[in-house]
N, C-alpha and C. Protein backbone atom coordinates (compact mmCIF):
# COMPACT_ATOMS: atom_id res chain seq x y z
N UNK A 1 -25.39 -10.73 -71.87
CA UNK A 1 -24.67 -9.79 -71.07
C UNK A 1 -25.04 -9.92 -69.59
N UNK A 2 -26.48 -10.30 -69.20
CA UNK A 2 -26.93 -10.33 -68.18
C UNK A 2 -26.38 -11.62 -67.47
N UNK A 3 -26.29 -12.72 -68.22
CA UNK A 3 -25.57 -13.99 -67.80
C UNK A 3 -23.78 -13.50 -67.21
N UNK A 4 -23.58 -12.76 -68.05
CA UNK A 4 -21.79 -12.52 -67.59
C UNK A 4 -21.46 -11.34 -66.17
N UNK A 5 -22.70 -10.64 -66.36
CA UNK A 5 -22.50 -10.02 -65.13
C UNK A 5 -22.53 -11.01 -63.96
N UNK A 6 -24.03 -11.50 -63.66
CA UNK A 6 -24.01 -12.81 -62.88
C UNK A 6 -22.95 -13.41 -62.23
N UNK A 7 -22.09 -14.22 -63.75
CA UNK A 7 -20.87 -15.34 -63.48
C UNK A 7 -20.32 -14.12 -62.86
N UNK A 8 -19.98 -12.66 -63.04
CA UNK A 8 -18.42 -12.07 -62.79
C UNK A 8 -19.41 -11.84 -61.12
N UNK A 9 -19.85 -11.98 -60.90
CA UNK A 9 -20.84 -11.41 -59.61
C UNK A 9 -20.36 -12.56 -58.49
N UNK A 10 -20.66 -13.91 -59.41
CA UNK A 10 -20.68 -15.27 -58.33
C UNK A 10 -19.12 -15.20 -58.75
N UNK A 11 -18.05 -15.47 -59.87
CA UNK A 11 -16.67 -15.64 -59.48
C UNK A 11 -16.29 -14.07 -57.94
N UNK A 12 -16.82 -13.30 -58.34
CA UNK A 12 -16.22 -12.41 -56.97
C UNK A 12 -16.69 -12.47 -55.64
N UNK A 13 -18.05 -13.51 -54.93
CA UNK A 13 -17.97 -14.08 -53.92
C UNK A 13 -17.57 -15.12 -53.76
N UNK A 14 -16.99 -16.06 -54.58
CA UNK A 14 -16.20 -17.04 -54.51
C UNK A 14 -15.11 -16.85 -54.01
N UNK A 15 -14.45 -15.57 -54.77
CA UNK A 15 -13.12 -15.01 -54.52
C UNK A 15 -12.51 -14.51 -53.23
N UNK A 16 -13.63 -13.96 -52.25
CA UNK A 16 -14.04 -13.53 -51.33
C UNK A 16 -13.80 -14.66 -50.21
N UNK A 17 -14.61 -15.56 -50.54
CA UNK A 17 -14.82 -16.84 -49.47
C UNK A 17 -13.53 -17.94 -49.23
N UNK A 18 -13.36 -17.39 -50.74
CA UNK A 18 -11.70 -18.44 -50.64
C UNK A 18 -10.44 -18.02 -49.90
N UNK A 19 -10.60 -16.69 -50.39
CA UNK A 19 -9.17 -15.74 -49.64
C UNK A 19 -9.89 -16.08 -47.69
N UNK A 20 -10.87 -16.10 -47.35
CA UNK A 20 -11.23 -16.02 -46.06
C UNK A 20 -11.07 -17.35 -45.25
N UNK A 21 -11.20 -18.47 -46.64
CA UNK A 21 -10.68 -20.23 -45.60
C UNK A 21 -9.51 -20.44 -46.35
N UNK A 22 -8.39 -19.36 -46.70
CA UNK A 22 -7.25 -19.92 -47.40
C UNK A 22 -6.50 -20.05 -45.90
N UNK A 23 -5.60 -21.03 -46.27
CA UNK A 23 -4.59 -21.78 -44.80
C UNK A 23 -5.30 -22.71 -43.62
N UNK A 24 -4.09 -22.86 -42.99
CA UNK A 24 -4.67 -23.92 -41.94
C UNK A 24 -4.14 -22.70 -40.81
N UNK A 25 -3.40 -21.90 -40.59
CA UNK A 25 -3.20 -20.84 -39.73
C UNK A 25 -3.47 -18.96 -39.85
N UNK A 26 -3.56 -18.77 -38.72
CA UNK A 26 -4.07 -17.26 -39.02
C UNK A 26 -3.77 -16.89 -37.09
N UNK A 27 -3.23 -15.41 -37.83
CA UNK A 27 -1.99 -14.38 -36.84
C UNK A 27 -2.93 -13.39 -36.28
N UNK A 28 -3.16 -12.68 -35.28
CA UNK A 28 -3.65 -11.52 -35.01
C UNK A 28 -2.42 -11.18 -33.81
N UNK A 29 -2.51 -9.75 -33.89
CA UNK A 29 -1.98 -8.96 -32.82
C UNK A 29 -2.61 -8.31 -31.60
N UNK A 30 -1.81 -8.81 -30.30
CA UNK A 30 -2.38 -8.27 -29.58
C UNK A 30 -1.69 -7.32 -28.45
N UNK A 31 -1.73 -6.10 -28.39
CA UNK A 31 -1.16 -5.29 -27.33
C UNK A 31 -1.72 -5.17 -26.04
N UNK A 32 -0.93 -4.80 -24.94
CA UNK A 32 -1.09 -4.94 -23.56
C UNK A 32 -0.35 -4.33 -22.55
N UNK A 33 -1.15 -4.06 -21.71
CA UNK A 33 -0.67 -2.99 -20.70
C UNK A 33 -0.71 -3.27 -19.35
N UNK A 34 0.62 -3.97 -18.77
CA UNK A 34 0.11 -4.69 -17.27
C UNK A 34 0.48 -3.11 -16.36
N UNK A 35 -0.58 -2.61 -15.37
CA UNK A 35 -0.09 -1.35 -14.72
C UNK A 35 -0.04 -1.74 -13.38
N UNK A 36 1.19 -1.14 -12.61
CA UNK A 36 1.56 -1.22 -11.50
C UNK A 36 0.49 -1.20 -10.41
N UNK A 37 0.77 -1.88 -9.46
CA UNK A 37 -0.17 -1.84 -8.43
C UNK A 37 0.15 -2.12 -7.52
N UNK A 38 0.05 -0.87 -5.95
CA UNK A 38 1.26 -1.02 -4.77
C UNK A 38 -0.78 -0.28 -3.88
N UNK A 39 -0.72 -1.42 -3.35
CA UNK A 39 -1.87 -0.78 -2.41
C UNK A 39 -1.42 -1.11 -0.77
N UNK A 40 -1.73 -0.37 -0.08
CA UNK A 40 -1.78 -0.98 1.83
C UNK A 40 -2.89 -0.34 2.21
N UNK A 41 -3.29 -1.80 2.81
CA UNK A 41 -4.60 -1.12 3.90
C UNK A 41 -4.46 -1.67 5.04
N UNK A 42 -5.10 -1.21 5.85
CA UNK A 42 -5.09 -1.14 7.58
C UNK A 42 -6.49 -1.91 8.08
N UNK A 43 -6.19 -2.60 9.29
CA UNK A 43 -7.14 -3.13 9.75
C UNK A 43 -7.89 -2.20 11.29
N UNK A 44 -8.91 -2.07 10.83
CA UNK A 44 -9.34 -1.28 13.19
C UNK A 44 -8.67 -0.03 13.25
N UNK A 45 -8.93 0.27 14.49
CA UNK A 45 -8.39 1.79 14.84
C UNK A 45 -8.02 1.01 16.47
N UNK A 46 -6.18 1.15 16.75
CA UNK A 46 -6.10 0.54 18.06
C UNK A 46 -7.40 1.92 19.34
N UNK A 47 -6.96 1.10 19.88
CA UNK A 47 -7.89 2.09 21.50
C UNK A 47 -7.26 2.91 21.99
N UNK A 48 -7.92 3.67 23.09
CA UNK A 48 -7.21 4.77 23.25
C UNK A 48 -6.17 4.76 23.92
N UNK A 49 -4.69 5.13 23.50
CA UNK A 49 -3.74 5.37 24.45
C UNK A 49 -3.48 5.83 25.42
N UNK A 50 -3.34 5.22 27.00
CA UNK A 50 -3.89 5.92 27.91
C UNK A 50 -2.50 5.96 28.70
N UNK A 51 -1.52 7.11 29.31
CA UNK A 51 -0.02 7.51 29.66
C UNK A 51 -0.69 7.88 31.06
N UNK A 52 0.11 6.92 32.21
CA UNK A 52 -0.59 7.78 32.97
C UNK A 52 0.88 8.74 33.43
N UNK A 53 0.76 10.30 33.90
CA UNK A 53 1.96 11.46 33.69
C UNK A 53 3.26 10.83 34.51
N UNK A 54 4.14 10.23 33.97
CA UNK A 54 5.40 9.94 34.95
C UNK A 54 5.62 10.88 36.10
N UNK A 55 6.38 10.78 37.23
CA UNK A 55 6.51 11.49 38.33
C UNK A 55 7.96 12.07 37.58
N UNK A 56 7.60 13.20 38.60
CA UNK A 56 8.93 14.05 38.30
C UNK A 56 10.30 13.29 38.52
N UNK A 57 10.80 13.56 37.73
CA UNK A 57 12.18 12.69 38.23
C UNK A 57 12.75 11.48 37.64
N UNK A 58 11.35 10.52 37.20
CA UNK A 58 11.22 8.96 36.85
C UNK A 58 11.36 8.83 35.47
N UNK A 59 11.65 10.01 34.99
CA UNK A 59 12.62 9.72 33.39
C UNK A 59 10.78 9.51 32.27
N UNK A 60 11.29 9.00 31.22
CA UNK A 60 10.38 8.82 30.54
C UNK A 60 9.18 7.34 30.58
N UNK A 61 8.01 7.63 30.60
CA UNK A 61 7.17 6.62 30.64
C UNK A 61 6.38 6.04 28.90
N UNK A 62 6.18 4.82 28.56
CA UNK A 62 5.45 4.28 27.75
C UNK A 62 4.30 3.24 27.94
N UNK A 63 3.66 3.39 26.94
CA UNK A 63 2.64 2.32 26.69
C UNK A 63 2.38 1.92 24.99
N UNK A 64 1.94 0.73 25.21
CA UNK A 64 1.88 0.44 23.50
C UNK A 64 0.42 -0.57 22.75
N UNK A 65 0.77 -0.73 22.01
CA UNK A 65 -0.72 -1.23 21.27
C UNK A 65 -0.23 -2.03 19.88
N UNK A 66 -0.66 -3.44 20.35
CA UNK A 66 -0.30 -4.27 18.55
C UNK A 66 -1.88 -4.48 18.36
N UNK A 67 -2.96 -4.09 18.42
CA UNK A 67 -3.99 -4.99 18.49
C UNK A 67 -4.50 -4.83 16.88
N UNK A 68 -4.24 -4.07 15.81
CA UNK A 68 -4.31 -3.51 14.58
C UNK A 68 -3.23 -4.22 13.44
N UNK A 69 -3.28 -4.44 12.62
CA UNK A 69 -2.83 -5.30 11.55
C UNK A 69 -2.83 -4.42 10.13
N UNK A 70 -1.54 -4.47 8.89
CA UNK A 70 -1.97 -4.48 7.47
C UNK A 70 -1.53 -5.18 7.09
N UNK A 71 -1.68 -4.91 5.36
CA UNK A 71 -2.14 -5.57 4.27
C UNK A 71 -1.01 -4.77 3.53
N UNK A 72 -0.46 -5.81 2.42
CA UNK A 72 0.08 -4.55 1.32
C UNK A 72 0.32 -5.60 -0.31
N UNK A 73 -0.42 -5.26 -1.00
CA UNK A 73 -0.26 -5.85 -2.16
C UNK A 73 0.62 -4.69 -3.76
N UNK A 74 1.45 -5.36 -3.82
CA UNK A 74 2.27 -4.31 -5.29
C UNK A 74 3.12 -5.85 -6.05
N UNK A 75 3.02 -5.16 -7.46
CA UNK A 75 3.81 -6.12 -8.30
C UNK A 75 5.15 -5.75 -8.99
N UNK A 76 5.43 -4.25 -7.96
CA UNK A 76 6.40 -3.97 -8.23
C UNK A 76 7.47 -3.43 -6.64
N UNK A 77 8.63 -2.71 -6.86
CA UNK A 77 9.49 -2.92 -5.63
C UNK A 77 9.22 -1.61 -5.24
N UNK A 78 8.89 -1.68 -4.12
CA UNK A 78 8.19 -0.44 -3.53
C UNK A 78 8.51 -0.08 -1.71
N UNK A 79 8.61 0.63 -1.25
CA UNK A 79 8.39 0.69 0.36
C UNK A 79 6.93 1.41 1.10
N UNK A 80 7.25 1.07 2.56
CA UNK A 80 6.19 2.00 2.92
C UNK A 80 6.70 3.13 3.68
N UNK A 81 5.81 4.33 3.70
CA UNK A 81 6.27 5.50 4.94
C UNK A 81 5.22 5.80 5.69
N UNK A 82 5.47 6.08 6.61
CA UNK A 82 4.68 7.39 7.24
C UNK A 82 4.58 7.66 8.25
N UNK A 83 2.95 8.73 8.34
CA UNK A 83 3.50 10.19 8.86
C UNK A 83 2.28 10.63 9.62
N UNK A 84 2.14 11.64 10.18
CA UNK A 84 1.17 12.07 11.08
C UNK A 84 0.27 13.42 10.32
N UNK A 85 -0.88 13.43 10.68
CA UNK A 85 -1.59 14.76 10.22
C UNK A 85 -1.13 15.61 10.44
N UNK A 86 -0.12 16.11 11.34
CA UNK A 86 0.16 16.82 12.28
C UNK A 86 1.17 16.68 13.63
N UNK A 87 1.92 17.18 13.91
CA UNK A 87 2.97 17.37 15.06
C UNK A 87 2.32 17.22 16.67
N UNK A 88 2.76 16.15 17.09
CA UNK A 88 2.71 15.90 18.13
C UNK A 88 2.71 16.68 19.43
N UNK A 89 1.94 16.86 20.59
CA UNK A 89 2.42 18.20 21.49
C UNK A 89 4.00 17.28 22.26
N UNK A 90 4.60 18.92 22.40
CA UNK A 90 5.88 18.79 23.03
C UNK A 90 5.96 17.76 24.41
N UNK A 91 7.15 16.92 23.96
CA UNK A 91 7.13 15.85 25.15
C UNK A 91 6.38 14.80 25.22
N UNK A 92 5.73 14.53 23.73
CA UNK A 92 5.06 13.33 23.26
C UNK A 92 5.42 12.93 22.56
N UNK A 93 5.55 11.76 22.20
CA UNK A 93 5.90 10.76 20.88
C UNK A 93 5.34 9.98 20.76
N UNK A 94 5.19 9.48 19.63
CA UNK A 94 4.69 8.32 18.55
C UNK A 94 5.33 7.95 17.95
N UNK A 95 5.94 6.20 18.10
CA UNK A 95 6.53 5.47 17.23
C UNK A 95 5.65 4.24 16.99
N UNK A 96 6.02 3.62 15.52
CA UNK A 96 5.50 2.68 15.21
C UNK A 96 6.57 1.33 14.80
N UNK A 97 6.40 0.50 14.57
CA UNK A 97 7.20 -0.60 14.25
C UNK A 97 5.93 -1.72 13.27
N UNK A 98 5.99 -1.57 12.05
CA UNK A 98 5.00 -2.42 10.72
C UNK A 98 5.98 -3.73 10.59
N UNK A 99 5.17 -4.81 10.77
CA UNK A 99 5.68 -6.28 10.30
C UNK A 99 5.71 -6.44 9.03
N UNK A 100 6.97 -6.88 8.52
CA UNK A 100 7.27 -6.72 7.38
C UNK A 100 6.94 -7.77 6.17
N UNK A 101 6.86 -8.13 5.16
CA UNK A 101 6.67 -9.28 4.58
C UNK A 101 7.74 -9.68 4.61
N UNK A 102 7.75 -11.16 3.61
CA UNK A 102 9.45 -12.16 3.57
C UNK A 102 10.16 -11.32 2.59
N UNK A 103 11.66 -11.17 2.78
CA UNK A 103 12.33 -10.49 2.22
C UNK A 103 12.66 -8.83 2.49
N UNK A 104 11.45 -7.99 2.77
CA UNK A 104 11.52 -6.82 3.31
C UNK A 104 12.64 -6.40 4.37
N UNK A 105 12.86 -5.09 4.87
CA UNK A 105 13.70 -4.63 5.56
C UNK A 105 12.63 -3.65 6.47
N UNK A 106 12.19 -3.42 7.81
CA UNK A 106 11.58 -3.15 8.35
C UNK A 106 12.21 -2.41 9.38
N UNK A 107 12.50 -1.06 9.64
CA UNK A 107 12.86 -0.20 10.98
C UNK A 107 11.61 -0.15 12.08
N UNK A 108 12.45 -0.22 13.06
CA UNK A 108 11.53 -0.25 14.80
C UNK A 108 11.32 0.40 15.11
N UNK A 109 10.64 1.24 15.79
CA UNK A 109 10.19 2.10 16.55
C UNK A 109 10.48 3.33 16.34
N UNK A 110 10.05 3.46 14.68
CA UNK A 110 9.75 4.63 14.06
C UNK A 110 9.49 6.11 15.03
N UNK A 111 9.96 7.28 15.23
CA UNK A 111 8.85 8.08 15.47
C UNK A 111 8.55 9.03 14.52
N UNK A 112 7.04 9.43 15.08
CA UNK A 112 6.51 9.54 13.61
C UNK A 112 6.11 10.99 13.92
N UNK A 113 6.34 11.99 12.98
CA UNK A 113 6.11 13.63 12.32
C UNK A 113 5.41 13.72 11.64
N UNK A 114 5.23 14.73 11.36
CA UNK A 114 4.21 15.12 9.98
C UNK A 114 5.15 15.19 8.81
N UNK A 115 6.44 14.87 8.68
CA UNK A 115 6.84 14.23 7.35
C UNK A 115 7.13 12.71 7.28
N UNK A 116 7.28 12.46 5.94
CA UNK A 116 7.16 10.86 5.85
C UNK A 116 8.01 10.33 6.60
N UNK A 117 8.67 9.37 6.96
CA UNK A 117 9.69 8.39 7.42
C UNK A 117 9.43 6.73 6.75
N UNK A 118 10.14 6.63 6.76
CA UNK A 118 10.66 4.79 5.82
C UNK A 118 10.26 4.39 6.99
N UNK A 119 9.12 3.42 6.37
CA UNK A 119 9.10 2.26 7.87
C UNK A 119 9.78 0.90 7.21
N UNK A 120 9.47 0.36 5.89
CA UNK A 120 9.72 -0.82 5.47
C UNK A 120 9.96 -0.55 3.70
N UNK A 121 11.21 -1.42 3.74
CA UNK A 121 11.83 -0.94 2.50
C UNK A 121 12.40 -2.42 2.01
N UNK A 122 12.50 -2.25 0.33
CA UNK A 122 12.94 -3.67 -0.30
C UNK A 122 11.44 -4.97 -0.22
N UNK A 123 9.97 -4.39 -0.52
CA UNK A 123 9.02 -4.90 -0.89
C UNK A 123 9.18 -5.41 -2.41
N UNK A 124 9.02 -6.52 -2.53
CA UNK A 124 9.09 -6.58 -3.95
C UNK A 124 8.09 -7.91 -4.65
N UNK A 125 7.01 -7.52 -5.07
CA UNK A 125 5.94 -8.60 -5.71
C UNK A 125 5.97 -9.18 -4.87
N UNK A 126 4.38 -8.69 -4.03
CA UNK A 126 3.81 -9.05 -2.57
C UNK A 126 2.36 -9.40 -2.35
N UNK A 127 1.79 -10.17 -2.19
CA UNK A 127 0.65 -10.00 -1.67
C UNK A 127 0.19 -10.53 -0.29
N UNK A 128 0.36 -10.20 0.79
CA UNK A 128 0.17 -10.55 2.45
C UNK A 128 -0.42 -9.64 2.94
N UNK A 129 -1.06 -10.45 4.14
CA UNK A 129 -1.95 -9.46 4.96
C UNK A 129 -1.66 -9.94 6.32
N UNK A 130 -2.30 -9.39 7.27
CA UNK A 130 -1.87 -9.97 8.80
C UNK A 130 -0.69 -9.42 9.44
N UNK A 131 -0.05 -8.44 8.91
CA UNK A 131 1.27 -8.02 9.27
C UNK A 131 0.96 -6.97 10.20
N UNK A 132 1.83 -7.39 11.24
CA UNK A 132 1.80 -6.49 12.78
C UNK A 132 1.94 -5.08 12.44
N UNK A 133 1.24 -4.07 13.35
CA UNK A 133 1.04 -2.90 13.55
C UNK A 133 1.60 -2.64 15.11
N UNK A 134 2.77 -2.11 15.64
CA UNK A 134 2.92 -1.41 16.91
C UNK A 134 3.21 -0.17 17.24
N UNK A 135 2.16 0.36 17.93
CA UNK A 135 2.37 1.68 18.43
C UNK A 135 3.29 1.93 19.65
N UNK A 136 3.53 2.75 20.09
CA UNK A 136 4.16 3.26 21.10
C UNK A 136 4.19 4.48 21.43
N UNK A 137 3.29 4.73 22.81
CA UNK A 137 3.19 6.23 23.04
C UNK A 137 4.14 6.41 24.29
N UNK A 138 4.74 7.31 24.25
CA UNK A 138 5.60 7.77 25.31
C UNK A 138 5.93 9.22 25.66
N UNK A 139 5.84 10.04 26.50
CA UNK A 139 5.85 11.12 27.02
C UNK A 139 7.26 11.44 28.29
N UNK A 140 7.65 12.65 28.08
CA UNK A 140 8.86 13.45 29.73
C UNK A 140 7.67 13.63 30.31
N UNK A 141 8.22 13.95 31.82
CA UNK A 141 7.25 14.31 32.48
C UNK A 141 6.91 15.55 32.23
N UNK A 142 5.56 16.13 32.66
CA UNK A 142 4.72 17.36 32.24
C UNK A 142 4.28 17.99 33.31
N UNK A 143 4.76 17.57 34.27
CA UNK A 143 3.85 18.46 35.41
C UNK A 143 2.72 18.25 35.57
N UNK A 144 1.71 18.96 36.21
CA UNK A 144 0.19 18.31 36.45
C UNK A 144 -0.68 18.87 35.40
N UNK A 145 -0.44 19.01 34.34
CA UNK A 145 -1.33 19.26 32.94
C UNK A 145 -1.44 18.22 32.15
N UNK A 146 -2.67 18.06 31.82
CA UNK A 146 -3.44 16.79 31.38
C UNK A 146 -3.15 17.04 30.10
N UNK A 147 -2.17 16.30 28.94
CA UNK A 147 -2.31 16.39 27.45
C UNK A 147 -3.29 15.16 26.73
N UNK A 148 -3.66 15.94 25.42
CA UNK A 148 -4.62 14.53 25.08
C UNK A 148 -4.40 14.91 23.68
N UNK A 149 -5.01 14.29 22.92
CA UNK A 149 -5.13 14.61 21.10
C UNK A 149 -5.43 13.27 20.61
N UNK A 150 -6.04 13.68 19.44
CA UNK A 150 -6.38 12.51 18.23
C UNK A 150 -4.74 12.95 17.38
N UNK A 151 -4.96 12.00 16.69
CA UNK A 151 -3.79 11.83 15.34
C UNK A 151 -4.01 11.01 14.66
N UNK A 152 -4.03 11.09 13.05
CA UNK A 152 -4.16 10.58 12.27
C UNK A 152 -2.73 9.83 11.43
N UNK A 153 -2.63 8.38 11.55
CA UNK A 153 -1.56 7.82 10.68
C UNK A 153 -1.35 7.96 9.56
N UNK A 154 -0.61 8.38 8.69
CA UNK A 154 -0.79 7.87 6.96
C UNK A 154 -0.01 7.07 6.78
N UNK A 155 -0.26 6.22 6.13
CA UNK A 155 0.53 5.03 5.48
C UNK A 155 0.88 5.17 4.13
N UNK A 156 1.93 4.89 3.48
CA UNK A 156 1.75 5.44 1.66
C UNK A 156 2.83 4.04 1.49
N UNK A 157 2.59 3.89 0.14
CA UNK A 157 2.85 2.78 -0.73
C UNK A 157 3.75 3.17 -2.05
N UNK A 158 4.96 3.28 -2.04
CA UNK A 158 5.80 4.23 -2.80
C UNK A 158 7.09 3.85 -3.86
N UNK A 159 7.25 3.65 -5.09
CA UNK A 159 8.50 3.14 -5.41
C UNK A 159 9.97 3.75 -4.71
């Protein structure tokens, strides 16, 4: 009896080992999840914009700044916007103009609010960097009061 347990012991790792090198092929499944990815980043902080107050009369004055560069990597079709922390004082503006990648659609001399605005639209599976940044500050005349302020850009990356 002790002999037949044995054999039925060794026929069932046999049985085992065979089902495991049966074939010359073998299937597994595999699932996968590619997730979107739309990033922009910015290069520097340009310098300070310096207006000196137009004279009365002489209409509107500007100055501008490319010295700042981005980046924008997505694998899907996306644009960019944006926008300011905050509202500009009266009789100031801020526009921008972003270099666009190949294919893109890019508006000029944005000005920019504290809500979004489309700067560049029709991005589609991108990865470039080096793309122009231009500011443009421009002011009416103000009389002899000195305006100044920080402002913060946002940039967003958006289907």
């Amino acid at each position: 009896m002790q002999r037949f347990t044995i054999a039925m012991a060794a026929l069932a790792i046999m049985a085992r080992a065979t089902a495991a090198c049966a074939g010359n092929t073998a299937e597994q499944t595999i699932r996968f999840v590619v997730r979107g990815v739309s990033q922009i980043s910015v290069s520097g902080s340009p310098a300070p914009m310096i207006l000196e107050t137009p004279a009365s009369g002489s209409g509107i004055r500007w100055v501008s700044d490319s010295s700042t560069r981005h980046a924008v990597t997505t694998n899907e079709s996306v644009k960019i916007t944006g926008r300011l922390d905050g509202e500009m004082p009266e009789g100031v503006q801020l526009s921008v103009t972003l270099g666009a990648p190949s294919g893109a659609q890019a508006r000029t001399d944005v000005p920019l609010t504290s809500g979004d605005r489309e700067l560049i639209t029709g991005i589609f599976k991108q990865c470039v960097a080096g793309q122009s940044i231009t500011y443009r500050l421009s002011a009416k005349p103000v009389g002899p009061r000195v305006i100044s302020g920080v402002k913060t850009v946002i940039f967003t990356v958006s289907e």
